[in-house]
PDB file of N, CA and C in Angstrom:
ATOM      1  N   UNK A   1     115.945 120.048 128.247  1.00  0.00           N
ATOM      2  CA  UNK A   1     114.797 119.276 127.852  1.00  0.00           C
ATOM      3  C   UNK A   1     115.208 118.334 126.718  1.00  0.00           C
ATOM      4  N   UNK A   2     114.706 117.361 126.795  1.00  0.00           N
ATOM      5  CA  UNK A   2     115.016 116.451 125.722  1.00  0.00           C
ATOM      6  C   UNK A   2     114.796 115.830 124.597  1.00  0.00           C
ATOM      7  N   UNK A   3     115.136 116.183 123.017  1.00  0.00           N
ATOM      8  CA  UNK A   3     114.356 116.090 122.206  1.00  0.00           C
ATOM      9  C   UNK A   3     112.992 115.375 122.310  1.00  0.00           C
ATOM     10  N   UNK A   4     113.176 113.939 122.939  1.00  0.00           N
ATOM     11  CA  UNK A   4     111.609 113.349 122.830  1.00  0.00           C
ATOM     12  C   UNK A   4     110.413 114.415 123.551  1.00  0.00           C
ATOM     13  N   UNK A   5     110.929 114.974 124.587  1.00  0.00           N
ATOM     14  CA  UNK A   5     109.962 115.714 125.402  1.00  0.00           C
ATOM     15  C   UNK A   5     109.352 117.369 124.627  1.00  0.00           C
ATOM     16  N   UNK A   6     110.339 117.799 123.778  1.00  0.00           N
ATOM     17  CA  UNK A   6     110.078 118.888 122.943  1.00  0.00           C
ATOM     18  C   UNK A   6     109.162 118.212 121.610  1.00  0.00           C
ATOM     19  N   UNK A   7     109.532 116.859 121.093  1.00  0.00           N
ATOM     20  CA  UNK A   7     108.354 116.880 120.028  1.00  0.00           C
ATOM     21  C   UNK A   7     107.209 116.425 120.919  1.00  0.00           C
ATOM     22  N   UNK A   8     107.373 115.969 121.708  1.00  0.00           N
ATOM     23  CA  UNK A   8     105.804 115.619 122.391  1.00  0.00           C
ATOM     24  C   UNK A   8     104.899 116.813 122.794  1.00  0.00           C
ATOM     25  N   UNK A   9     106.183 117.833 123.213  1.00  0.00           N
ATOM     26  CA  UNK A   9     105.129 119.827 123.239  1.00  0.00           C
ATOM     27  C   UNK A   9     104.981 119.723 122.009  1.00  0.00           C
ATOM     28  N   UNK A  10     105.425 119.742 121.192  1.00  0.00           N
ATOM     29  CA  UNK A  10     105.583 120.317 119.572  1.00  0.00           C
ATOM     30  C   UNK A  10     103.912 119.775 119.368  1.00  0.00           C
ATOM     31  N   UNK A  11     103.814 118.822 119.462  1.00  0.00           N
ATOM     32  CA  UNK A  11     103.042 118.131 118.222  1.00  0.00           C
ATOM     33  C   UNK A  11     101.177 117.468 119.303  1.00  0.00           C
ATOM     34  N   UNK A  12     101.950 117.667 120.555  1.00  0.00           N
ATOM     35  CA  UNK A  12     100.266 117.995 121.720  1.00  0.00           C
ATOM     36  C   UNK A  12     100.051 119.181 121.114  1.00  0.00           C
ATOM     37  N   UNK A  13     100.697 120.512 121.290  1.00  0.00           N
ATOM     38  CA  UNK A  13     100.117 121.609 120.723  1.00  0.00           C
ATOM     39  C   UNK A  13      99.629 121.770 119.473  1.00  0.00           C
ATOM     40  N   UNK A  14      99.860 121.249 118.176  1.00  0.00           N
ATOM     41  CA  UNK A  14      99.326 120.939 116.906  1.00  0.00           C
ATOM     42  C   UNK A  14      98.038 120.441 116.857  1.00  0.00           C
ATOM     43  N   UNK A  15      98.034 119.326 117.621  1.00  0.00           N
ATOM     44  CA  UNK A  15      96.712 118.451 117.982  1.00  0.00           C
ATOM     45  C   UNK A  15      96.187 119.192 118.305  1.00  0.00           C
ATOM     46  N   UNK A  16      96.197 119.621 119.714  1.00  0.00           N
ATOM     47  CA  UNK A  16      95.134 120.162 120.595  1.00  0.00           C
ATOM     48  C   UNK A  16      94.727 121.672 119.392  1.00  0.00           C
ATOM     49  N   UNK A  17      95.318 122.667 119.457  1.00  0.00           N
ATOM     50  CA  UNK A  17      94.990 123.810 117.846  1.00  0.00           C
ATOM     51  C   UNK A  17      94.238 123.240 117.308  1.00  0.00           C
ATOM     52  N   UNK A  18      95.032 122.183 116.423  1.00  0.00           N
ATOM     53  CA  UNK A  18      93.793 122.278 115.359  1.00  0.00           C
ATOM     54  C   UNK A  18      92.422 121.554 115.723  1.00  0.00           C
ATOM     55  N   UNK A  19      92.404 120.377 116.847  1.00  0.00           N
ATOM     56  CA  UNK A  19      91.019 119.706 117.248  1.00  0.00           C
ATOM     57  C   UNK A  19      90.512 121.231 117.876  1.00  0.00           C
ATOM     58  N   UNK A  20      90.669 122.137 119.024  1.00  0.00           N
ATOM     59  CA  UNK A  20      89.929 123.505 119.393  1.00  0.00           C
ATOM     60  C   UNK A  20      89.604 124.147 118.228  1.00  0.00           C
ATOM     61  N   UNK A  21      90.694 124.157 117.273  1.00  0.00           N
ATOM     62  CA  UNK A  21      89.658 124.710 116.383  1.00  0.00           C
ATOM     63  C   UNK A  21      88.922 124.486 115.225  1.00  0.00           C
ATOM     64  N   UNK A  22      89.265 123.532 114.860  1.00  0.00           N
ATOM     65  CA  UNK A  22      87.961 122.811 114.065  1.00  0.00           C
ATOM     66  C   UNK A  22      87.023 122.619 114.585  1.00  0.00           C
ATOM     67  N   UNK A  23      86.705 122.365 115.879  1.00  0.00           N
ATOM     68  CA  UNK A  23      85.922 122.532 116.864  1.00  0.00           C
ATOM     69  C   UNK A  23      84.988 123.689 116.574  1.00  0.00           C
ATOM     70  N   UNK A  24      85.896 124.571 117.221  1.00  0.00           N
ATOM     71  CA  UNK A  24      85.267 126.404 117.338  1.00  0.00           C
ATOM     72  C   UNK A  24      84.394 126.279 115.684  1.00  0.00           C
ATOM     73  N   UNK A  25      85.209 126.226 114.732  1.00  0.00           N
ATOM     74  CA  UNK A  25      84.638 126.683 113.410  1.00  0.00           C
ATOM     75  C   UNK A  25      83.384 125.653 113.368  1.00  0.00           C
ATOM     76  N   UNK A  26      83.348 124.254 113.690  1.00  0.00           N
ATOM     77  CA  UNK A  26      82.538 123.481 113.239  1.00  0.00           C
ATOM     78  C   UNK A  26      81.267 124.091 113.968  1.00  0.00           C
ATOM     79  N   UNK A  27      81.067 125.254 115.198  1.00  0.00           N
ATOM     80  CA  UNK A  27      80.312 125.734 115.504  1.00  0.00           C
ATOM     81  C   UNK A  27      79.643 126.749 115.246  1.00  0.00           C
ATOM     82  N   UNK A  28      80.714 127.374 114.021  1.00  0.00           N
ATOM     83  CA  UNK A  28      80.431 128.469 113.375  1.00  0.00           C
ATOM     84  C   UNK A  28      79.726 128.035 112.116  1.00  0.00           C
ATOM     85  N   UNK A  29      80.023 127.071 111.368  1.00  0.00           N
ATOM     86  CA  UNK A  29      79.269 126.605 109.997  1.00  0.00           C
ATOM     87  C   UNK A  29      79.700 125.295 109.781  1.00  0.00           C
ATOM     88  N   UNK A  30      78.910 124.446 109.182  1.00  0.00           N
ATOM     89  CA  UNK A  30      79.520 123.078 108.835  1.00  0.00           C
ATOM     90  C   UNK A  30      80.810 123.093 107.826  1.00  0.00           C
ATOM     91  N   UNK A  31      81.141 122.228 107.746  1.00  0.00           N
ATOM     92  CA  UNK A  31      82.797 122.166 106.376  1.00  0.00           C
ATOM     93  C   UNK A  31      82.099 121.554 105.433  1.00  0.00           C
ATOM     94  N   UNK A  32      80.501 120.821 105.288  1.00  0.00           N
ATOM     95  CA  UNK A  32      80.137 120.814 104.271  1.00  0.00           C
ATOM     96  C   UNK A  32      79.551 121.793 103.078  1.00  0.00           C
ATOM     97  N   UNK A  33      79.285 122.924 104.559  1.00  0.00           N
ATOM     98  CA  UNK A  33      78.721 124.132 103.716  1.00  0.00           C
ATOM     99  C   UNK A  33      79.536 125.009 102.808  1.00  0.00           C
ATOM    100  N   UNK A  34      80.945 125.279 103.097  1.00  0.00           N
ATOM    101  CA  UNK A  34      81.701 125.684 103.042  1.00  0.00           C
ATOM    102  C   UNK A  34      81.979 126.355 101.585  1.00  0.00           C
ATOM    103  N   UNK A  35      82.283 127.287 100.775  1.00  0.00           N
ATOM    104  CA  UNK A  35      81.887 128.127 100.172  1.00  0.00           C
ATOM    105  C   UNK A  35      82.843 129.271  99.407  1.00  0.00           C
ATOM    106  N   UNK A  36      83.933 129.271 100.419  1.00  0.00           N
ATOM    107  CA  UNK A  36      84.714 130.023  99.512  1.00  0.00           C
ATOM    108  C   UNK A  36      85.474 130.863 100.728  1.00  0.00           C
ATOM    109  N   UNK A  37      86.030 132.212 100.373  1.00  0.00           N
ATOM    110  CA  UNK A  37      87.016 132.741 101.280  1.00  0.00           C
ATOM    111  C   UNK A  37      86.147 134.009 102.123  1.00  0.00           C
ATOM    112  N   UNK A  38      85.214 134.440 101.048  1.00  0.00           N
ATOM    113  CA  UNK A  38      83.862 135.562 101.687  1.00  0.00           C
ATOM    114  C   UNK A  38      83.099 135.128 103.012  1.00  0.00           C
ATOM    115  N   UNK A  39      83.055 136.036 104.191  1.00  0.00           N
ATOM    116  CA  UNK A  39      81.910 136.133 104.639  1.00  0.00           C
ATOM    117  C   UNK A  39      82.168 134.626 106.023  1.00  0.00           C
ATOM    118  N   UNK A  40      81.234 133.890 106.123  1.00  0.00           N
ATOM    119  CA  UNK A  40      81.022 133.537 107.107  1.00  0.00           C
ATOM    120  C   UNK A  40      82.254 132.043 106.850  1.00  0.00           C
ATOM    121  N   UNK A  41      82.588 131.809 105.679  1.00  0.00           N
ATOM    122  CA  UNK A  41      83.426 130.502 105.051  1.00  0.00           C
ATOM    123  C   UNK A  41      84.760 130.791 106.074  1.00  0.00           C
ATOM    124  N   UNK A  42      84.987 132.497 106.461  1.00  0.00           N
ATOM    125  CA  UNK A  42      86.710 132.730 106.666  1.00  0.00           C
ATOM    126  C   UNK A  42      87.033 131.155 107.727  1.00  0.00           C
ATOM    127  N   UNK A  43      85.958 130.521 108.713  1.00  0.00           N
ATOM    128  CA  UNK A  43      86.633 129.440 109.510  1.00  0.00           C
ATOM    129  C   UNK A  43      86.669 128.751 109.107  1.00  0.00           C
ATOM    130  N   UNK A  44      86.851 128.205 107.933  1.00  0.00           N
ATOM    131  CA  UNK A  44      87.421 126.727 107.665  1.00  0.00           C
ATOM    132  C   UNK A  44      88.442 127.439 106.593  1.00  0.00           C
ATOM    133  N   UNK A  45      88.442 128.521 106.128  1.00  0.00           N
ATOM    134  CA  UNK A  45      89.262 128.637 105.564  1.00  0.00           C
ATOM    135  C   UNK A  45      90.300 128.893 106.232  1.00  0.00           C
ATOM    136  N   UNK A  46      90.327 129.601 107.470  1.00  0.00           N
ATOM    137  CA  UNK A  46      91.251 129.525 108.993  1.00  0.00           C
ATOM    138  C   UNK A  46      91.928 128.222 109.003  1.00  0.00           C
ATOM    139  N   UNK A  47      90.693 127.483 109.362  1.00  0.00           N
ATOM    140  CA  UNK A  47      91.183 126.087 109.482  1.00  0.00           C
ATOM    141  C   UNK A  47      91.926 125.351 108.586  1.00  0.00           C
ATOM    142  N   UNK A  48      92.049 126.010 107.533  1.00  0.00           N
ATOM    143  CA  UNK A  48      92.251 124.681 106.043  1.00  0.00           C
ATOM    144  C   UNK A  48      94.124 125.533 106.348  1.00  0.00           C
ATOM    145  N   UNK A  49      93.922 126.778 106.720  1.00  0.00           N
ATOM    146  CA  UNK A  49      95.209 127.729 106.392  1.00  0.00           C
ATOM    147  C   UNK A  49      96.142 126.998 108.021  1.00  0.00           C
ATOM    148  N   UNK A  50      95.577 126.514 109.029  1.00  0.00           N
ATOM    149  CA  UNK A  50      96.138 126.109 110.241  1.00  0.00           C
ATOM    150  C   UNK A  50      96.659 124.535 109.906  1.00  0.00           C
ATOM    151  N   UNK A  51      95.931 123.961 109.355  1.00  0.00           N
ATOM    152  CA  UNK A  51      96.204 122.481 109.023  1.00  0.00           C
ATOM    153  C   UNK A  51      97.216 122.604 107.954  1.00  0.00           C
ATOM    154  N   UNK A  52      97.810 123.478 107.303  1.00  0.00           N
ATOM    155  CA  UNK A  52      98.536 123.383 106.136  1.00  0.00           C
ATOM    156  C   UNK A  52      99.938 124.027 106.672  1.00  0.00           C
ATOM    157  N   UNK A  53     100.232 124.852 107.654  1.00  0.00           N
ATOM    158  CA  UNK A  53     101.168 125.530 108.192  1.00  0.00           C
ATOM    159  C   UNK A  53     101.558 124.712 109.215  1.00  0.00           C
ATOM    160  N   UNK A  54     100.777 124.143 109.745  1.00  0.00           N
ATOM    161  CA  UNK A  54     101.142 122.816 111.345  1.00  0.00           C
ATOM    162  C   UNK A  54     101.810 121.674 110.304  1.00  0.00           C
ATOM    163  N   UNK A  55     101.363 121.440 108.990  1.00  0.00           N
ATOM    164  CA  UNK A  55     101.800 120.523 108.327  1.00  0.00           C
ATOM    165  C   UNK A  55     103.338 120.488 107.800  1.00  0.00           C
ATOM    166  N   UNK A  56     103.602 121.757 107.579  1.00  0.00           N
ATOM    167  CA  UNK A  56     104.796 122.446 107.044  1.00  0.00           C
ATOM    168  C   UNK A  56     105.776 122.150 108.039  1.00  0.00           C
ATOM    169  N   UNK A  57     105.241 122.695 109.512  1.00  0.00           N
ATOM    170  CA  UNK A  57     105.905 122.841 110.531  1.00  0.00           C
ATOM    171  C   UNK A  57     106.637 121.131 110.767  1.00  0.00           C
ATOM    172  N   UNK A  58     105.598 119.944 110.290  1.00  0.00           N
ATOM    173  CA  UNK A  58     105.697 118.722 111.006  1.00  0.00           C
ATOM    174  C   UNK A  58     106.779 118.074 110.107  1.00  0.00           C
ATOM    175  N   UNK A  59     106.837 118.944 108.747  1.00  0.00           N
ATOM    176  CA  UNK A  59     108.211 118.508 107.795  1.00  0.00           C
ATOM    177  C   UNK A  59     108.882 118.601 108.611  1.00  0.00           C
ATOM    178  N   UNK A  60     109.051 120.211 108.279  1.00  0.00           N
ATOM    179  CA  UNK A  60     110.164 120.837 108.526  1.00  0.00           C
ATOM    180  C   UNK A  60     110.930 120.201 110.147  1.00  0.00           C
ATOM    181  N   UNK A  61     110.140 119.319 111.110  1.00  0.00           N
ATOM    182  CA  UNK A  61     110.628 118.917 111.921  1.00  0.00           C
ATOM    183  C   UNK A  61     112.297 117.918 111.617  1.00  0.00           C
ATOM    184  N   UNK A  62     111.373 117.106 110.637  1.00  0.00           N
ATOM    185  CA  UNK A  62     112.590 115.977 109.719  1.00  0.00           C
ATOM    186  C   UNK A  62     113.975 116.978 108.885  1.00  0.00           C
ATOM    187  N   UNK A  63     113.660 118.460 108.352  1.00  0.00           N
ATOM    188  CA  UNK A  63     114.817 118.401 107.513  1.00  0.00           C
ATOM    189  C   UNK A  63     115.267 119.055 108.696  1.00  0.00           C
ATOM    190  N   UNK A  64     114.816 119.504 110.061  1.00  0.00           N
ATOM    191  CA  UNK A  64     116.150 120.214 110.940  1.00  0.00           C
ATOM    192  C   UNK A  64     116.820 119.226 111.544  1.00  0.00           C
ATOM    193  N   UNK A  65     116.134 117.409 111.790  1.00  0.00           N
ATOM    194  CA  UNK A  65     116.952 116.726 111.813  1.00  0.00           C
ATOM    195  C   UNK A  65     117.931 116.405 111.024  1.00  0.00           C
ATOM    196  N   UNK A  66     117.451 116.310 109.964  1.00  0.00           N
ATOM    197  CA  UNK A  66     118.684 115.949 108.479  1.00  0.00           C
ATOM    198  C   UNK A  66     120.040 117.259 108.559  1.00  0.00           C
ATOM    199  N   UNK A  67     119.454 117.984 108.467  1.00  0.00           N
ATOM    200  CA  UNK A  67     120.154 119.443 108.613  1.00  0.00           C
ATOM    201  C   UNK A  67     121.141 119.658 109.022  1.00  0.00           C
ATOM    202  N   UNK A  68     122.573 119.499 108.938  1.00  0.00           N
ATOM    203  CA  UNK A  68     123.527 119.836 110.690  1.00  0.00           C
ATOM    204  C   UNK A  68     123.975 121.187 110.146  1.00  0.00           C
ATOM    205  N   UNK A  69     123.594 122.019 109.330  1.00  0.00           N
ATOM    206  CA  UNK A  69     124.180 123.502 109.715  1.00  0.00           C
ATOM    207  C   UNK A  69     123.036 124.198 109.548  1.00  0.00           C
ATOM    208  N   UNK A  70     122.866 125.391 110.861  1.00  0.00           N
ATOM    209  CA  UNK A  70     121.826 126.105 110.780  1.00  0.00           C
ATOM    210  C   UNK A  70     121.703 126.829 109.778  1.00  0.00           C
ATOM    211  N   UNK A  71     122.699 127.703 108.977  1.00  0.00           N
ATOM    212  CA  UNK A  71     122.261 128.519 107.786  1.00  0.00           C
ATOM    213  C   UNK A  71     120.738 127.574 107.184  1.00  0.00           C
ATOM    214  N   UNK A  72     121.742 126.419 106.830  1.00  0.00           N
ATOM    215  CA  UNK A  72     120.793 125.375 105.505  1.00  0.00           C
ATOM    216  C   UNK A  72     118.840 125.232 106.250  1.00  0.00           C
ATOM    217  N   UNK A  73     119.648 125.284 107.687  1.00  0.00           N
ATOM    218  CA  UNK A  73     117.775 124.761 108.373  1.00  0.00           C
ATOM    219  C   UNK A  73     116.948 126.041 108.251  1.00  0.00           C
ATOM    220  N   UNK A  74     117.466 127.352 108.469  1.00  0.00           N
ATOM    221  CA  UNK A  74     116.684 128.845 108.383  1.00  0.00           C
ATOM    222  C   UNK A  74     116.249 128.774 106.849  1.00  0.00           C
ATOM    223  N   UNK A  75     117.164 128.752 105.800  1.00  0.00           N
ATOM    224  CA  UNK A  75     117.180 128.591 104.703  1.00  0.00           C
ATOM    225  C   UNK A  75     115.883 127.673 104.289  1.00  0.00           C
ATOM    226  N   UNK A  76     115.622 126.141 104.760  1.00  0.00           N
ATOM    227  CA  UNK A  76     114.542 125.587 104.034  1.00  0.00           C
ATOM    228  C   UNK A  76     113.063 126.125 105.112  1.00  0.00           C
ATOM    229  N   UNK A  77     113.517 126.177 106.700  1.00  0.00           N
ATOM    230  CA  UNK A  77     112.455 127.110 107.046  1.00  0.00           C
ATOM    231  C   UNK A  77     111.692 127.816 105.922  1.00  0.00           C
ATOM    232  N   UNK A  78     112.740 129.087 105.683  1.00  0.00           N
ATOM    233  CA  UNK A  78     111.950 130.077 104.946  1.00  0.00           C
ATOM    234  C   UNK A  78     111.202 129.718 104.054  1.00  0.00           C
ATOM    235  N   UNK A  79     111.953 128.857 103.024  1.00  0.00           N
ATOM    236  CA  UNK A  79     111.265 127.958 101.982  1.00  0.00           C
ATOM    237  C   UNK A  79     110.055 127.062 102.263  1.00  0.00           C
ATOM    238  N   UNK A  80     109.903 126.647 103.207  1.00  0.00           N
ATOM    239  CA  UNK A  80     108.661 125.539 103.352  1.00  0.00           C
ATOM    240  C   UNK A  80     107.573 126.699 103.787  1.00  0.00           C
ATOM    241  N   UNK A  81     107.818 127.598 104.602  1.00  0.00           N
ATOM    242  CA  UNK A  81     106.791 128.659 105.144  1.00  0.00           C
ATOM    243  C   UNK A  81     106.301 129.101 103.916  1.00  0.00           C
ATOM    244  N   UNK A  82     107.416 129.784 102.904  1.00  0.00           N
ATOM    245  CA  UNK A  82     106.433 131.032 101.296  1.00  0.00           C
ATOM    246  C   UNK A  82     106.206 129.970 100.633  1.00  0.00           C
ATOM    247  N   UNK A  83     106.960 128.247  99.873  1.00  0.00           N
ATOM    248  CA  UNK A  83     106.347 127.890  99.323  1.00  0.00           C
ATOM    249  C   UNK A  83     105.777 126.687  99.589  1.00  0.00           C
ATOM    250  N   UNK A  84     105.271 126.130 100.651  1.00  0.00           N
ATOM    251  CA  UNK A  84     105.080 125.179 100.921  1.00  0.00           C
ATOM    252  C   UNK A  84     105.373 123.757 100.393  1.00  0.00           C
ATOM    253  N   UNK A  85     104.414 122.831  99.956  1.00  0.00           N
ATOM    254  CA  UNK A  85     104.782 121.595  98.940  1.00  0.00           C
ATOM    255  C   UNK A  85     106.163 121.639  97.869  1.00  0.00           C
ATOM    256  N   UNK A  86     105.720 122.703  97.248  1.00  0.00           N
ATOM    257  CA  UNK A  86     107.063 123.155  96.479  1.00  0.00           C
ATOM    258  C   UNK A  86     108.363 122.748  96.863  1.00  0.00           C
ATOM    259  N   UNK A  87     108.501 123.495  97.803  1.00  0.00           N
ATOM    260  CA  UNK A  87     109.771 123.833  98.558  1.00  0.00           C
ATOM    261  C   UNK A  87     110.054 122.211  99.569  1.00  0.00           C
ATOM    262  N   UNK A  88     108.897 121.495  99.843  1.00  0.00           N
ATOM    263  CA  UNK A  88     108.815 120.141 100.455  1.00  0.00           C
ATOM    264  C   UNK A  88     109.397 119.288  99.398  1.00  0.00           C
ATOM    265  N   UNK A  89     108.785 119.715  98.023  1.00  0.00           N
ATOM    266  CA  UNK A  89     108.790 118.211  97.059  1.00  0.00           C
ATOM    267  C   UNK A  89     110.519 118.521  96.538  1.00  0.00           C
ATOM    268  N   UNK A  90     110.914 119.703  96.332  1.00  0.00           N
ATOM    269  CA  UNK A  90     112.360 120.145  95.856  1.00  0.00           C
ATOM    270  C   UNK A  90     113.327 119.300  97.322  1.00  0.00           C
ATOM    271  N   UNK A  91     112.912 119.604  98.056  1.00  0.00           N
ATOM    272  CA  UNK A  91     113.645 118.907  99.523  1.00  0.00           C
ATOM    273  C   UNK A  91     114.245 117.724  99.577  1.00  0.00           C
ATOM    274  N   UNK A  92     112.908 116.587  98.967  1.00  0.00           N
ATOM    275  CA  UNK A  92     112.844 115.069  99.095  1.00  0.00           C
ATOM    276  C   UNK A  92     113.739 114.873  97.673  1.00  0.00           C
ATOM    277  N   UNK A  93     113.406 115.418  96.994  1.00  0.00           N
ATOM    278  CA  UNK A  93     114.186 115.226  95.304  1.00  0.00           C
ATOM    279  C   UNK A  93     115.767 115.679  95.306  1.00  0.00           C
ATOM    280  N   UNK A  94     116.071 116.326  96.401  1.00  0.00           N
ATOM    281  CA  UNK A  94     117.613 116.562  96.228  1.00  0.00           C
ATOM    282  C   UNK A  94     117.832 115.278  97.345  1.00  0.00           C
ATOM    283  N   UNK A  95     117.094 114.752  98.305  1.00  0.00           N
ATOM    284  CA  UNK A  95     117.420 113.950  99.339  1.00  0.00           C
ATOM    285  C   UNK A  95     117.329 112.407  97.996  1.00  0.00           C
ATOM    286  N   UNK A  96     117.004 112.450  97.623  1.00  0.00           N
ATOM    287  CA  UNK A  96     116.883 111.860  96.852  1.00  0.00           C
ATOM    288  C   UNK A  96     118.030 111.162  95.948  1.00  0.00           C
ATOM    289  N   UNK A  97     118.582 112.163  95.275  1.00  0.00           N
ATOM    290  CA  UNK A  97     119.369 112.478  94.293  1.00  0.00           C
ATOM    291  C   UNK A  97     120.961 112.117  94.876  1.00  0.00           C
ATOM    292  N   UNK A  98     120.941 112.436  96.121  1.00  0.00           N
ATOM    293  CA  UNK A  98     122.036 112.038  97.435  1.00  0.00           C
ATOM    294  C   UNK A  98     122.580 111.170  97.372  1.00  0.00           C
ATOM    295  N   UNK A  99     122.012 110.393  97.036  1.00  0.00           N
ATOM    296  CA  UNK A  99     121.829 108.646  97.349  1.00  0.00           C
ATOM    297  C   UNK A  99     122.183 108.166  96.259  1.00  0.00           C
ATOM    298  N   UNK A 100     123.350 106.946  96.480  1.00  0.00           N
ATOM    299  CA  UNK A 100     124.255 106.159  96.072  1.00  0.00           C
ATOM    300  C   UNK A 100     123.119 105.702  94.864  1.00  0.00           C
ATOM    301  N   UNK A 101     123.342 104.632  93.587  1.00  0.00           N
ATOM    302  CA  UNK A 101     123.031 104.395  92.865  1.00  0.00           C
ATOM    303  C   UNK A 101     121.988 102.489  93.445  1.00  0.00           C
ATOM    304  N   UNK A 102     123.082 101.952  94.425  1.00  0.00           N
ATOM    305  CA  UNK A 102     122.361 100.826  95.444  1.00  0.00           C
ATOM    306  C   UNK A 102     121.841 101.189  96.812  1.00  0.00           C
ATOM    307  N   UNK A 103     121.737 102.256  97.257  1.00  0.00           N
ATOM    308  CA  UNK A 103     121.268 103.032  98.086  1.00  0.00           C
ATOM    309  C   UNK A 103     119.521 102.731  98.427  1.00  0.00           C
ATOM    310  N   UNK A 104     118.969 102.523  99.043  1.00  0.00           N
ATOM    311  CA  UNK A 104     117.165 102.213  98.587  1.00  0.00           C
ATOM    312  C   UNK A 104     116.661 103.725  99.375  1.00  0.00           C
ATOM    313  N   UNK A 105     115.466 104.266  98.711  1.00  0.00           N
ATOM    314  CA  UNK A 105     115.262 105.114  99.187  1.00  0.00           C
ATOM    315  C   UNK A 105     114.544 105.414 100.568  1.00  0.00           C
ATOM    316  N   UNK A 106     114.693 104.378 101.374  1.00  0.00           N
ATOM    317  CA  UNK A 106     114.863 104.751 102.955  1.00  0.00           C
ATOM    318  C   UNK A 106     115.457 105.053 103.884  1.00  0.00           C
ATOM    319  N   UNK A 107     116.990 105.434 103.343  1.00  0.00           N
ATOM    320  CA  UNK A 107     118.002 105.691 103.596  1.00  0.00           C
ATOM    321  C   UNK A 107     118.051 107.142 104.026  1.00  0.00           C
ATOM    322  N   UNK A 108     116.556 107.984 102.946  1.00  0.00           N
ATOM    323  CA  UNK A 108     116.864 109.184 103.326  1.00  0.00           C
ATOM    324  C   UNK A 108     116.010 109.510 104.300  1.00  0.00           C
ATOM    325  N   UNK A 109     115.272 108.564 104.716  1.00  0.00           N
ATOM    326  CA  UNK A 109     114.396 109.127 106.109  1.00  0.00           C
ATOM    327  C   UNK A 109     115.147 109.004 107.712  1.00  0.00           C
ATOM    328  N   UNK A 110     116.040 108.456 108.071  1.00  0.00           N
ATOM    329  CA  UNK A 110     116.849 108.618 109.203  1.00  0.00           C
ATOM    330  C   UNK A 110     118.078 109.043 108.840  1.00  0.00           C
ATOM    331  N   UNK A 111     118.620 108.942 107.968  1.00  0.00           N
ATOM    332  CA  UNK A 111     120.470 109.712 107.723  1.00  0.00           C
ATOM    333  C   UNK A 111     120.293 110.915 107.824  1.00  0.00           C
ATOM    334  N   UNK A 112     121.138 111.564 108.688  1.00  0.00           N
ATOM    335  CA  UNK A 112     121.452 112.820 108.823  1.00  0.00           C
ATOM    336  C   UNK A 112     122.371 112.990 107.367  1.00  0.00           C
ATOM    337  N   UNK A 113     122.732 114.437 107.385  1.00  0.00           N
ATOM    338  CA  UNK A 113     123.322 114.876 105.721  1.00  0.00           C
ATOM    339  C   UNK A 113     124.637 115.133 106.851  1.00  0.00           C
ATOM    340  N   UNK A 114     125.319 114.813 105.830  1.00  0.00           N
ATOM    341  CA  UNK A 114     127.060 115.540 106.254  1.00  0.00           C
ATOM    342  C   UNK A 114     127.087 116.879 106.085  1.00  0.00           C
TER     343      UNK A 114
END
């Protein structure tokens, strides 16, 4: 199968999740009502917890491109899953840091890492 055809599963399935279920929840209570983690709130808090892990996932798509040794890709896996943003913003700041002194920083969105 061919990468284009695996992010196109990847990321139909993201869509379709989270529209079913924002959906489902928006039938359970509005997201204006919304209230906290108790009681009838748990679906958007579902939801808020699905949109933030699909989000992780949609990084983490870019550093397994950047990535060429699997240790390093399991490695920021783990990291983007326990700390999310954290572990995202430490990512971009060493991708960052990479880079030549005339280098512009778009360099680090398609270069693979040696």
């Amino acid at each position: 199968m061919s990468s284009k055809t695996v992010l196109r599963v990847l990321f139909t399935c993201i869509f379709g999740s989270l529209f079913i279920y924002s959906a489902w929840a928006s039938t359970r209570q509005p997201v204006w009502q919304w209230g906290g983690l108790d009681g009838p709130d748990r679906y958007w808090t579902g939801a808020t917890l699905l949109d933030a892990y699909f989000g992780f996932i949609t990084f983490y798509v870019w550093v397994f491109y950047k990535e060429p040794r699997w240790l390093a890709r399991a490695a920021w896996l783990i990291a983007i899953l326990l700390l999310g943003n954290m572990a995202m913003s430490a990512y971009v700041l060493i991708q960052l840091a990479r880079l030549g002194p005339q280098q512009p920083a778009s360099e680090i969105l398609a270069a693979r890492n040696p």
